[in-house]
Protein backbone atom coordinates (compact mmCIF):
# COMPACT_ATOMS: atom_id res chain seq x y z
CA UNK A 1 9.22 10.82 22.80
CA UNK A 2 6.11 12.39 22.50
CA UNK A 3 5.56 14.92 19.75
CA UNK A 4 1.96 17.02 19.72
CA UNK A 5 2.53 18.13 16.25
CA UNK A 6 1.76 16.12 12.96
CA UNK A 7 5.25 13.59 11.59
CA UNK A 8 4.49 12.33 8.63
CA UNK A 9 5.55 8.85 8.55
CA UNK A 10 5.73 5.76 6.45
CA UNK A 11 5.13 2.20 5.59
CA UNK A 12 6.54 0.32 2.51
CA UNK A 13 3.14 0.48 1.13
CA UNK A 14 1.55 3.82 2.75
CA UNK A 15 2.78 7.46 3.48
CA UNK A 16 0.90 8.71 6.36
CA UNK A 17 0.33 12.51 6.51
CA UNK A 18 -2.57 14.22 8.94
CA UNK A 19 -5.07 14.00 6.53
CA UNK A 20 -4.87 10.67 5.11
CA UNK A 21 -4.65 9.44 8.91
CA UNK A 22 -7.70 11.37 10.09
CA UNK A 23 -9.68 10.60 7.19
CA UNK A 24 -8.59 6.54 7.65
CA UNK A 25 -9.45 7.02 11.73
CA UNK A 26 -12.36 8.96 11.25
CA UNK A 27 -10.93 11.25 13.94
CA UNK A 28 -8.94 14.26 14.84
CA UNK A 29 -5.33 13.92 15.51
CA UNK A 30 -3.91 15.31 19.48
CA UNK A 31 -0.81 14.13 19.82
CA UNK A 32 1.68 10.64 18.69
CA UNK A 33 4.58 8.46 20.79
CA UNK A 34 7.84 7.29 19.42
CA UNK A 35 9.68 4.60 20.70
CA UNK A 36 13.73 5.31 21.03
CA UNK A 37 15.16 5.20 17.19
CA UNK A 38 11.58 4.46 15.85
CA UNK A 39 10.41 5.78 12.56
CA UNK A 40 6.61 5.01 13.08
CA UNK A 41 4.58 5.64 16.20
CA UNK A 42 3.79 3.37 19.09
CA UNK A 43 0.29 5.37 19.95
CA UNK A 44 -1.56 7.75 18.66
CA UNK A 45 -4.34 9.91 20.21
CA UNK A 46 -6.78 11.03 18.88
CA UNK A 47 -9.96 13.04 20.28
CA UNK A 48 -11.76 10.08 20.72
CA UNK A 49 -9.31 6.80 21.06
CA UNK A 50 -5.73 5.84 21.55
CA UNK A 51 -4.41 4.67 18.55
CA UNK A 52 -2.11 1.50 18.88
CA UNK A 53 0.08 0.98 15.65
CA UNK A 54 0.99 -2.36 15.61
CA UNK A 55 3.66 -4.14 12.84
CA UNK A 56 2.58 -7.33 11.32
CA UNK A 57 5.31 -7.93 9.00
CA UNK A 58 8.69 -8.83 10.12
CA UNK A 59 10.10 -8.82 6.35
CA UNK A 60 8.29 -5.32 4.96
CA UNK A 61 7.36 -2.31 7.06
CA UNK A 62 4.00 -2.72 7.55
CA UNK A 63 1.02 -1.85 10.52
CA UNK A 64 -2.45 -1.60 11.58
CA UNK A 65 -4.37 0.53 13.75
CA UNK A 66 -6.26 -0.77 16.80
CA UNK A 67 -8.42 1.83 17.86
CA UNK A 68 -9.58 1.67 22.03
CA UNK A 69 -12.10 4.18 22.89
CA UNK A 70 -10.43 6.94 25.45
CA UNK A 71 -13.96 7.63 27.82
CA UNK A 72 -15.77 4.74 27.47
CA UNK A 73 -19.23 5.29 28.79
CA UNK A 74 -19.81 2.56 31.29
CA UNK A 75 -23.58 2.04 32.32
């Protein structure tokens, strides 16, 4: 589903509202994808880059963000 307004979510460690996100991206939020019956995002984009939040913990609820540019400038 994707939602083009701010939903908070959160980790076992982290509660992730706009500003905490923006500030940890160094970016402005556009709009976020959830998976069917998914708390936390799949992507993220941002004004810059597509955000992919990835889980790395199988026992607690926690993620990363890998940041890909959206217009790479090819030369």
């Amino acid at each position: 589903m994707m939602v083009c307004e701010w939903k908070t979510f959160a980790t076992d460690s982290e509660t992730y509202t706009l500003e905490l996100f923006e500030e940890t991206i160094g970016d402005e939020f556009e709009a976020m994808y959830f998976k069917e019956n998914e708390e936390i995002p799949a992507y993220i984009w941002t004004v810059n880059y597509v955000i992919i939040v990835k889980k790395y913990s199988k026992v607690l609820t926690d993620i990363l963000f890998e940041k890909i540019p959206r217009n790479p400038v090819c030369e």
